[in-house]
PDB file of N, CA and C in Angstrom:
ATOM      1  N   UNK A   1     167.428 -99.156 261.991  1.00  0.00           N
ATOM      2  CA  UNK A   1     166.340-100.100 261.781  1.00  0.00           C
ATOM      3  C   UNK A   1     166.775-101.154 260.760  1.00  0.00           C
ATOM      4  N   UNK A   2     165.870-102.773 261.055  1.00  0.00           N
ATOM      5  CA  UNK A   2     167.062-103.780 260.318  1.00  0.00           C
ATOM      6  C   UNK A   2     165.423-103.671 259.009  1.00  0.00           C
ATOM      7  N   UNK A   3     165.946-104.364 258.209  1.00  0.00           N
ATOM      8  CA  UNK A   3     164.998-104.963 256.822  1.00  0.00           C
ATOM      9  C   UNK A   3     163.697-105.626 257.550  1.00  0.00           C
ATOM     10  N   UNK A   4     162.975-105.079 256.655  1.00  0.00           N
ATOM     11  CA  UNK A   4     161.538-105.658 257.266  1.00  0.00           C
ATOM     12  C   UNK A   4     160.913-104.930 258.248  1.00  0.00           C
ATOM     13  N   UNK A   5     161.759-103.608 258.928  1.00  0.00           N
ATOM     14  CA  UNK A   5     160.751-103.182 260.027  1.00  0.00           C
ATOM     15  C   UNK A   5     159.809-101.946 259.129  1.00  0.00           C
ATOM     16  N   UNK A   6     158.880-102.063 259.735  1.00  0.00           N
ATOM     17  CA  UNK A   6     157.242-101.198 259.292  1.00  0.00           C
ATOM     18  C   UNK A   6     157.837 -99.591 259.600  1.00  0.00           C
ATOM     19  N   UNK A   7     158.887 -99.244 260.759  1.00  0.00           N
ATOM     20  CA  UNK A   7     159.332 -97.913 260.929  1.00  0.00           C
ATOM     21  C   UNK A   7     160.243 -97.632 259.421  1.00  0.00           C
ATOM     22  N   UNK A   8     160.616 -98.503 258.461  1.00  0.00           N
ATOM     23  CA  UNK A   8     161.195 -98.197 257.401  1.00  0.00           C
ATOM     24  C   UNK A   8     160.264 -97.565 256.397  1.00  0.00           C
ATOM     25  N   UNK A   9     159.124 -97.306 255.973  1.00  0.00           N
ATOM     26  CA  UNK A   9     158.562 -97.016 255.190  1.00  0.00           C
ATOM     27  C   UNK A   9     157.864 -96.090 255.613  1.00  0.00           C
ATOM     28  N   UNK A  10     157.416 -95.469 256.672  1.00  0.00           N
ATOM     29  CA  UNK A  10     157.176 -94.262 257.262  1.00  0.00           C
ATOM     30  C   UNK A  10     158.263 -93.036 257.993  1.00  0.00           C
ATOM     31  N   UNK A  11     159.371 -93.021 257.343  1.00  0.00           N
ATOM     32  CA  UNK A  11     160.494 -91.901 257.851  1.00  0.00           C
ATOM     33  C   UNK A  11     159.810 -91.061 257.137  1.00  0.00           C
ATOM     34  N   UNK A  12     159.531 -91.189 255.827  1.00  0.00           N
ATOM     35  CA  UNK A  12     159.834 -89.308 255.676  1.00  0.00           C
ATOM     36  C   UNK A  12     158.747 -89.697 254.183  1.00  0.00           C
ATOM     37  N   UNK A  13     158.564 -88.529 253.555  1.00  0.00           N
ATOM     38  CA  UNK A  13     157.882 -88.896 252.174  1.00  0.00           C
ATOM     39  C   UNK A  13     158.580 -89.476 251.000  1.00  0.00           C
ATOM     40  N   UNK A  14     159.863 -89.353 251.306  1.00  0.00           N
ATOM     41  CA  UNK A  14     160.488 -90.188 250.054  1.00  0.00           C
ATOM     42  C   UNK A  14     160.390 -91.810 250.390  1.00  0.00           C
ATOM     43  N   UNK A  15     160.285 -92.303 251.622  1.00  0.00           N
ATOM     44  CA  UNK A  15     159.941 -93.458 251.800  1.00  0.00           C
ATOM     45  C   UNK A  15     158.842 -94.270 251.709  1.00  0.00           C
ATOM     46  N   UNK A  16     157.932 -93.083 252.159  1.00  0.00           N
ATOM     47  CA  UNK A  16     156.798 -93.411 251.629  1.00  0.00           C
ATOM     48  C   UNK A  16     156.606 -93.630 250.504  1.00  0.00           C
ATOM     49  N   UNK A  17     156.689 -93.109 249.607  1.00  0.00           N
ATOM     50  CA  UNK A  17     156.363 -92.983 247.801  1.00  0.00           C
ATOM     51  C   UNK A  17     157.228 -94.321 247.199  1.00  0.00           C
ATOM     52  N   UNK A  18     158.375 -94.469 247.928  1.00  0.00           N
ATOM     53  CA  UNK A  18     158.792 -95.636 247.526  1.00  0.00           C
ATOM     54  C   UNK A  18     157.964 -97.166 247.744  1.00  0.00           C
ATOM     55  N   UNK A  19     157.251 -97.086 249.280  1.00  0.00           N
ATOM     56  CA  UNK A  19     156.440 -97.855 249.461  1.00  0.00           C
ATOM     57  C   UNK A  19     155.590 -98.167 248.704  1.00  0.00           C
ATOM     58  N   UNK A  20     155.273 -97.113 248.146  1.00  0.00           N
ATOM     59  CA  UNK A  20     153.696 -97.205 247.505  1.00  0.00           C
ATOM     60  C   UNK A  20     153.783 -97.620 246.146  1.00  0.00           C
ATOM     61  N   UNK A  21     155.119 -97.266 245.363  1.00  0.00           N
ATOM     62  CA  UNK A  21     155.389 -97.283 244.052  1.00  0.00           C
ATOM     63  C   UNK A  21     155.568 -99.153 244.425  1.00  0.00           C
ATOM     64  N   UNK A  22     156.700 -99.943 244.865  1.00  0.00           N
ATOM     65  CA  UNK A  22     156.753-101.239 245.007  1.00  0.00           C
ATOM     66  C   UNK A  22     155.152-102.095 245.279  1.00  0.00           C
ATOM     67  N   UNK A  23     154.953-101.512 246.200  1.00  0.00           N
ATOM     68  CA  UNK A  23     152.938-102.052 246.201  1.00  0.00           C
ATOM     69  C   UNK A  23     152.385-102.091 245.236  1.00  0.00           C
ATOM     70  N   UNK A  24     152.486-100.618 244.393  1.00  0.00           N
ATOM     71  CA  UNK A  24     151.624-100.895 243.007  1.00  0.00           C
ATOM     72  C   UNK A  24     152.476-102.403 241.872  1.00  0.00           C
ATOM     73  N   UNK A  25     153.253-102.503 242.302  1.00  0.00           N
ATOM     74  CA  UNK A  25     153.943-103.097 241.242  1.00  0.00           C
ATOM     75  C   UNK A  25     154.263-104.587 242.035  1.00  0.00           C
ATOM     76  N   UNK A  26     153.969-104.444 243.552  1.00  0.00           N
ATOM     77  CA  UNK A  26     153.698-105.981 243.567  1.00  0.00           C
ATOM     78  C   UNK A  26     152.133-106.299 243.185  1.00  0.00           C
ATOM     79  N   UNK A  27     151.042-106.090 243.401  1.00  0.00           N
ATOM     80  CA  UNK A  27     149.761-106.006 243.127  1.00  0.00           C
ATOM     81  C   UNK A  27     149.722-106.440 242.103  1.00  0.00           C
ATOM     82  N   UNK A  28     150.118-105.766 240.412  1.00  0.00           N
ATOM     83  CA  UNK A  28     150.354-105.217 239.312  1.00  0.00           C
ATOM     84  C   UNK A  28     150.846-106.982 239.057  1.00  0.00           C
ATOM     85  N   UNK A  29     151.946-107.509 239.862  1.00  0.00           N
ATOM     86  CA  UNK A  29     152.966-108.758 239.713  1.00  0.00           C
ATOM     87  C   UNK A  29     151.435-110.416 240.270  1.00  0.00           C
ATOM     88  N   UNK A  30     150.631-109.757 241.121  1.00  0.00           N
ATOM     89  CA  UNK A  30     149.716-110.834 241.861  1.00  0.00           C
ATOM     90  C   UNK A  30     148.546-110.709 240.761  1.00  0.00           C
ATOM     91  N   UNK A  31     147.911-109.795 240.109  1.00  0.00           N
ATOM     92  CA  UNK A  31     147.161-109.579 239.302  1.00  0.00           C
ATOM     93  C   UNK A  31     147.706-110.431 237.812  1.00  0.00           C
ATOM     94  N   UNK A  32     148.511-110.313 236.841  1.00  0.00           N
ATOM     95  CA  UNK A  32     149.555-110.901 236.545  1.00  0.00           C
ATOM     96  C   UNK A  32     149.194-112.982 236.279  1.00  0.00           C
ATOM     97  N   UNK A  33     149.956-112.927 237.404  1.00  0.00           N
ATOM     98  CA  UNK A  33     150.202-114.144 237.902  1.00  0.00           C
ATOM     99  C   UNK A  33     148.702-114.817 238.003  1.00  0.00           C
ATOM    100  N   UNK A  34     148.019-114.041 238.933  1.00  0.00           N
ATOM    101  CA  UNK A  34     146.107-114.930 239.153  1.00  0.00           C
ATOM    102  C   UNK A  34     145.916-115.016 237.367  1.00  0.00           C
ATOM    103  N   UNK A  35     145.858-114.251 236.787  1.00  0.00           N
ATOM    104  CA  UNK A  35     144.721-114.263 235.902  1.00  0.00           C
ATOM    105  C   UNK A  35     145.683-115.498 234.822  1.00  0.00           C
ATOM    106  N   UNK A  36     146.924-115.335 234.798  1.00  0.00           N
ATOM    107  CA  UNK A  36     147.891-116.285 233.946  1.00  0.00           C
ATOM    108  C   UNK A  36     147.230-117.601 234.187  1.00  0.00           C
ATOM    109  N   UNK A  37     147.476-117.787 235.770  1.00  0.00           N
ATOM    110  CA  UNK A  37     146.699-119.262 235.855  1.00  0.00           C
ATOM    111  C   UNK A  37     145.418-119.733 236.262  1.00  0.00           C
ATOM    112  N   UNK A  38     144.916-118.528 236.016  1.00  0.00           N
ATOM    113  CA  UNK A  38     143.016-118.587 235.660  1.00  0.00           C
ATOM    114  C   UNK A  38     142.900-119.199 233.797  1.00  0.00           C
ATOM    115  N   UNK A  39     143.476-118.064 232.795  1.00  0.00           N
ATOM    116  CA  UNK A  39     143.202-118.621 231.926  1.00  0.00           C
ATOM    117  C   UNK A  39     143.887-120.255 231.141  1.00  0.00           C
ATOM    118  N   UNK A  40     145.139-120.606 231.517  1.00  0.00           N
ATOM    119  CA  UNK A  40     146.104-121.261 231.499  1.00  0.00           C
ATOM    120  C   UNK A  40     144.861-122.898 232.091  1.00  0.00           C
ATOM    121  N   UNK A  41     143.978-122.386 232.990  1.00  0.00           N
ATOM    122  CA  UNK A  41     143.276-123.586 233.838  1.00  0.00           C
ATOM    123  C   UNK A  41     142.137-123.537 232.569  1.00  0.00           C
ATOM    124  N   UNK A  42     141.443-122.718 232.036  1.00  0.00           N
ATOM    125  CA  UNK A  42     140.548-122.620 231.388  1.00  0.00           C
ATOM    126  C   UNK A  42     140.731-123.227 229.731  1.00  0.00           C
ATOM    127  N   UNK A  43     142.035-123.396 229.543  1.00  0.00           N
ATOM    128  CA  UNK A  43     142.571-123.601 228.154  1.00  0.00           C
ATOM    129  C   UNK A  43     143.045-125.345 228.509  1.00  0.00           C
ATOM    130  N   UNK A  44     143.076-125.322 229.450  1.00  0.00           N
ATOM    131  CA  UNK A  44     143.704-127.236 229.675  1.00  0.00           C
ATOM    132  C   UNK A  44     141.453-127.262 229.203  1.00  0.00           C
ATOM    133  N   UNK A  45     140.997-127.140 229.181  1.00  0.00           N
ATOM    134  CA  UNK A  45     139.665-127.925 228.781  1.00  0.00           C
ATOM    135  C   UNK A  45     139.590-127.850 227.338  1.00  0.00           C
ATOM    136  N   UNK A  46     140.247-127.651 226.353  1.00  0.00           N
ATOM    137  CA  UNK A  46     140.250-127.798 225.552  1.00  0.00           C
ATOM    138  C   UNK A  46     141.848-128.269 225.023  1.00  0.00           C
ATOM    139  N   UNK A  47     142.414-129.765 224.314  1.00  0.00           N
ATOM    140  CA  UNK A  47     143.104-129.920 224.451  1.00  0.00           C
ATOM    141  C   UNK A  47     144.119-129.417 223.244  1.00  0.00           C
ATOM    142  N   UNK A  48     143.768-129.146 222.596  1.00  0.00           N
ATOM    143  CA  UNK A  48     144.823-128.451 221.387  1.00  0.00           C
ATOM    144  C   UNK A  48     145.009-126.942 221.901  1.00  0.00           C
ATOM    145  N   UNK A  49     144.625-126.505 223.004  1.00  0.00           N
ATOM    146  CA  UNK A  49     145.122-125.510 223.211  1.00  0.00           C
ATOM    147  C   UNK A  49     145.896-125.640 224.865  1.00  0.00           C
ATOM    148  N   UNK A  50     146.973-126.782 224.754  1.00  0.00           N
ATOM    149  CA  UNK A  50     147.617-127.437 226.238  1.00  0.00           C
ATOM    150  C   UNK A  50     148.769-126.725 225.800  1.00  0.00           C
ATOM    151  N   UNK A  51     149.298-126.595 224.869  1.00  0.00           N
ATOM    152  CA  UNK A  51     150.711-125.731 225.039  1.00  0.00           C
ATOM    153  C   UNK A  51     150.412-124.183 225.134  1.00  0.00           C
ATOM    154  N   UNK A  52     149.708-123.517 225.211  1.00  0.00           N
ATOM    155  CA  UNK A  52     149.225-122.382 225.021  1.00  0.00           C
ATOM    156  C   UNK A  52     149.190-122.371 226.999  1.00  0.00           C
ATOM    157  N   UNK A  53     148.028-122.951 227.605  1.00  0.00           N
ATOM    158  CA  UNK A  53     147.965-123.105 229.070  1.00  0.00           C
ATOM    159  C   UNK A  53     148.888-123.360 229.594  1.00  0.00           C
ATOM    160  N   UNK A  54     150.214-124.269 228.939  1.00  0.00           N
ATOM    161  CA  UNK A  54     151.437-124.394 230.105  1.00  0.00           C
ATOM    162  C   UNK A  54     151.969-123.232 229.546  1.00  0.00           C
ATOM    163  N   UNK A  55     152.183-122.457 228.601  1.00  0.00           N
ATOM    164  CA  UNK A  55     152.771-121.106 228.427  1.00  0.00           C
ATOM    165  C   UNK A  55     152.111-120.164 229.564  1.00  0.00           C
ATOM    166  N   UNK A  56     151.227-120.228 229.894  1.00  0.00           N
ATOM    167  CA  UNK A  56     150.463-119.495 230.861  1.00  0.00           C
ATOM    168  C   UNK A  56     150.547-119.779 232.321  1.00  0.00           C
ATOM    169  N   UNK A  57     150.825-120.818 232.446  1.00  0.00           N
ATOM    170  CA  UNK A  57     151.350-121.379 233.731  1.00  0.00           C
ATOM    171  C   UNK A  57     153.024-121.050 233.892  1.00  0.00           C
ATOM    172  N   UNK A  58     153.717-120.886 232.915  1.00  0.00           N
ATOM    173  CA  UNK A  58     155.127-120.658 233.125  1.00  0.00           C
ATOM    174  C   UNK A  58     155.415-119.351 233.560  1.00  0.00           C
ATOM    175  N   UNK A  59     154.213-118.642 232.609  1.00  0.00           N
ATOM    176  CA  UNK A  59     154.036-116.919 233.176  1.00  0.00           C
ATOM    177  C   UNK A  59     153.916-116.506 234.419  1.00  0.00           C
ATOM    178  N   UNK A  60     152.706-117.245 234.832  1.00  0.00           N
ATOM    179  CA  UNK A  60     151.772-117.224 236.048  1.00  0.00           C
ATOM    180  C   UNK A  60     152.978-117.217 237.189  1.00  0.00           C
ATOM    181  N   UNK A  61     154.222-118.481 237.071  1.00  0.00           N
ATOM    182  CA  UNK A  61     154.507-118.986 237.797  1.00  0.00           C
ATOM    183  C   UNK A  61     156.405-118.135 238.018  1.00  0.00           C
ATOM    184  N   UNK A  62     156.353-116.731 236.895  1.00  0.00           N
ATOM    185  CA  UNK A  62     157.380-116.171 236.700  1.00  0.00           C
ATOM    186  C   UNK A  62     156.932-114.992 237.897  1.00  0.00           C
ATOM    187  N   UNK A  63     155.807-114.515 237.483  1.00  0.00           N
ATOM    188  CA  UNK A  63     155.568-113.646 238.793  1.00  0.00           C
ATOM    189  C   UNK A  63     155.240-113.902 239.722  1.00  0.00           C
ATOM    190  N   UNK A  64     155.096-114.843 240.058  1.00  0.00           N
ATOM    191  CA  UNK A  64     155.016-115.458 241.483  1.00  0.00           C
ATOM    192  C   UNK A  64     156.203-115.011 242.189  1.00  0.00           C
ATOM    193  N   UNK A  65     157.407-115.476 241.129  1.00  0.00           N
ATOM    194  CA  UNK A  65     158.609-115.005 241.385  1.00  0.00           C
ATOM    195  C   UNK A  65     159.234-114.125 241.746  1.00  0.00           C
ATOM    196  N   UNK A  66     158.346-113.256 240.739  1.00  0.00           N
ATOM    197  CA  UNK A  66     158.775-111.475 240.672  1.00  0.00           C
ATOM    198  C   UNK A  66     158.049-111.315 242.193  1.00  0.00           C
ATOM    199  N   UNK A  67     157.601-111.507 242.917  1.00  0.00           N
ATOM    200  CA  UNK A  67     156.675-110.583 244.213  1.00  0.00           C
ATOM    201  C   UNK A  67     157.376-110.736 244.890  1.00  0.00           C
ATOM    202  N   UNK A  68     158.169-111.831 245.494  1.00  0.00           N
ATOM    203  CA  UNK A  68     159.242-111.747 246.763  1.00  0.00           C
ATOM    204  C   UNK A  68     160.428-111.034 246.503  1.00  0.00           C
ATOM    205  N   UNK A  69     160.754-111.040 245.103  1.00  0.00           N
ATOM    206  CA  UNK A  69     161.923-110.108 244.838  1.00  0.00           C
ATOM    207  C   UNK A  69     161.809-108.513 244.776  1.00  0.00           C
ATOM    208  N   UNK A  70     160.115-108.184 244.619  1.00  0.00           N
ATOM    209  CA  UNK A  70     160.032-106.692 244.764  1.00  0.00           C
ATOM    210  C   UNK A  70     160.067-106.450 245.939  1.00  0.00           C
ATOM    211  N   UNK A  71     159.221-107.572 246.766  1.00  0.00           N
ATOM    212  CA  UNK A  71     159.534-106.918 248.170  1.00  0.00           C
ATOM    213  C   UNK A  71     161.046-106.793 248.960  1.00  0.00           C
ATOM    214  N   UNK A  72     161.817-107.877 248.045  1.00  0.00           N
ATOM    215  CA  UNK A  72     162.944-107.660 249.226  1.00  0.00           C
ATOM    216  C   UNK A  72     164.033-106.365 248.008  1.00  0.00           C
ATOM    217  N   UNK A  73     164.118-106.317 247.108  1.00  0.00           N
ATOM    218  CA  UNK A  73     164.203-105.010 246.657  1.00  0.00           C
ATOM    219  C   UNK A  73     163.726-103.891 247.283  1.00  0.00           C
ATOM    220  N   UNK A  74     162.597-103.768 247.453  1.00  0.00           N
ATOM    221  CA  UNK A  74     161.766-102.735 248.616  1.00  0.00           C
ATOM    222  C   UNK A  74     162.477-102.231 249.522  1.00  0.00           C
ATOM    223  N   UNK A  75     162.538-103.392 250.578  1.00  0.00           N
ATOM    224  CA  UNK A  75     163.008-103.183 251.762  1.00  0.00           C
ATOM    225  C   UNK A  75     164.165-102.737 251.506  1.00  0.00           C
ATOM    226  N   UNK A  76     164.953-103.413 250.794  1.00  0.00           N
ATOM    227  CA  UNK A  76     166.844-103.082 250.572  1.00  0.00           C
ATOM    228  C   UNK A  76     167.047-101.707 250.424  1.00  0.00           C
ATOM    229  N   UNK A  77     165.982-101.025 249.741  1.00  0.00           N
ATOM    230  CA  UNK A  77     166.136 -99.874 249.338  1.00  0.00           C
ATOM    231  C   UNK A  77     165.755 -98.901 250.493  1.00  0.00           C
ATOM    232  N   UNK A  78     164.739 -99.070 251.496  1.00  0.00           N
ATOM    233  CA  UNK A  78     164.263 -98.295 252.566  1.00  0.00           C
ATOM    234  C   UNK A  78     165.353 -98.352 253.523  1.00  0.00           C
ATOM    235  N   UNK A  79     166.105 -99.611 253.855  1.00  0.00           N
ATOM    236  CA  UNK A  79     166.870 -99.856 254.694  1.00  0.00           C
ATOM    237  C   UNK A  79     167.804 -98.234 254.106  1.00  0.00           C
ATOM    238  N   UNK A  80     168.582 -98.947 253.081  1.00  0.00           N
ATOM    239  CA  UNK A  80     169.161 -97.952 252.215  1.00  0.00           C
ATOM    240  C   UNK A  80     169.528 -96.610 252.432  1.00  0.00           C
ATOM    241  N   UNK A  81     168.117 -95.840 252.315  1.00  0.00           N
ATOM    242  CA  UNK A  81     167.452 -94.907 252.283  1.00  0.00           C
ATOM    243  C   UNK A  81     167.901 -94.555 253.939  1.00  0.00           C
ATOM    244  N   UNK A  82     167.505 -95.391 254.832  1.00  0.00           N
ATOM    245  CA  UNK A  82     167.662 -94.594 255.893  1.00  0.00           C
ATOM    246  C   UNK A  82     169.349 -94.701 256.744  1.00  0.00           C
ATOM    247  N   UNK A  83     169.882 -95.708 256.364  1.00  0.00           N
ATOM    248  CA  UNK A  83     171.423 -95.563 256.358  1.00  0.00           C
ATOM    249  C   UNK A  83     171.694 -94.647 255.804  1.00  0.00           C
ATOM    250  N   UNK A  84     171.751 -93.718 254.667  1.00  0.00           N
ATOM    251  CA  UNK A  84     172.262 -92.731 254.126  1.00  0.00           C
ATOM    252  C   UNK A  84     171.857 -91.793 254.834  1.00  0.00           C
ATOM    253  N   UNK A  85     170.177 -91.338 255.697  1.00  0.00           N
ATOM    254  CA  UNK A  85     170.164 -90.577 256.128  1.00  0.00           C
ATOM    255  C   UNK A  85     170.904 -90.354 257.291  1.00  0.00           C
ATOM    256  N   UNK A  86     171.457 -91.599 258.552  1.00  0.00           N
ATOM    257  CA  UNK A  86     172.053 -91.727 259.533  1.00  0.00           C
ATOM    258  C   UNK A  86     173.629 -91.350 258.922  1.00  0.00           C
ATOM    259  N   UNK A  87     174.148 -91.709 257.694  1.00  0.00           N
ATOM    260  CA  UNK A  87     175.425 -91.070 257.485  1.00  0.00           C
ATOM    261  C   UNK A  87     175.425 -89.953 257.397  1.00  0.00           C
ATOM    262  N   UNK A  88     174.514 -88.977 256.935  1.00  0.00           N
ATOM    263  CA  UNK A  88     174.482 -87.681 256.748  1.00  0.00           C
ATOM    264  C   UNK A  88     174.212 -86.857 258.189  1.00  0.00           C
ATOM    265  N   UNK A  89     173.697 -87.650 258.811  1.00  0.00           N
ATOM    266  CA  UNK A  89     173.757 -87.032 260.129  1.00  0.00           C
ATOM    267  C   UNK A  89     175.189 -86.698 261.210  1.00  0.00           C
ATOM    268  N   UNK A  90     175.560 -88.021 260.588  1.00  0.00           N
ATOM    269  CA  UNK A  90     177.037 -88.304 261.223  1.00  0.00           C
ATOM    270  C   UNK A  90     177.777 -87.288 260.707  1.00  0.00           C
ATOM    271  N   UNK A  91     177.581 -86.681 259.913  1.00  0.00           N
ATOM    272  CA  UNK A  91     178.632 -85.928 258.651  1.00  0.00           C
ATOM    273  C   UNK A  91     178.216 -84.544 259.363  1.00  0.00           C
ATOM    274  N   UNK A  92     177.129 -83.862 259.952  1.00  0.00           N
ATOM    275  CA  UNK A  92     176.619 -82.543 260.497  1.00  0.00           C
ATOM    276  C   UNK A  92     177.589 -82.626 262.079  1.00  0.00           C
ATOM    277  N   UNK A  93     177.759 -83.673 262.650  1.00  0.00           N
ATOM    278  CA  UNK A  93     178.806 -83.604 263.740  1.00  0.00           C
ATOM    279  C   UNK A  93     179.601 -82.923 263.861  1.00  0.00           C
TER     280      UNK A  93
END
């Protein structure tokens, strides 16, 4: 199975748990990020506090970052995960 397929995260329970652990921690990365540039929007209305809001926007805009990289971390690792199991199979031959 190549990166990205949905049969990668349902082989077995160690894949699963991996799924679930990256989810919490992309969520964790979108939660994060919203509220950075919720308050970051709320602080531009007051203007002595504009470097404070682009600090919050730089944040906001770091995990934005972080979410495509957990997911493709994710996947790399399920892929991973199930190549090793197909070598070990090869190896019972």
């Amino acid at each position: 199975m190549g990166l990205f397929d949905h049969r990668n995260r349902e082989r077995n329970t160690d894949t699963r748990r991996v799924y679930a652990i990256y989810e919490i921690a992309h969520t964790l990365a979108d939660f994060i990020a919203a509220i950075s540039f919720l308050l970051g929007s709320v602080l531009f209305l007051w203007p002595e506090k504009e470097t404070e809001a682009i600090w919050l926007f730089i944040l906001g805009s770091v995990f934005f970052c972080v979410k495509p990289t957990l997911r493709m971390c994710r996947e790399l690792q399920l892929w991973r995960m199930g190549y090793l199991e197909r070598l070990a199979e090869r190896a019972k031959e």
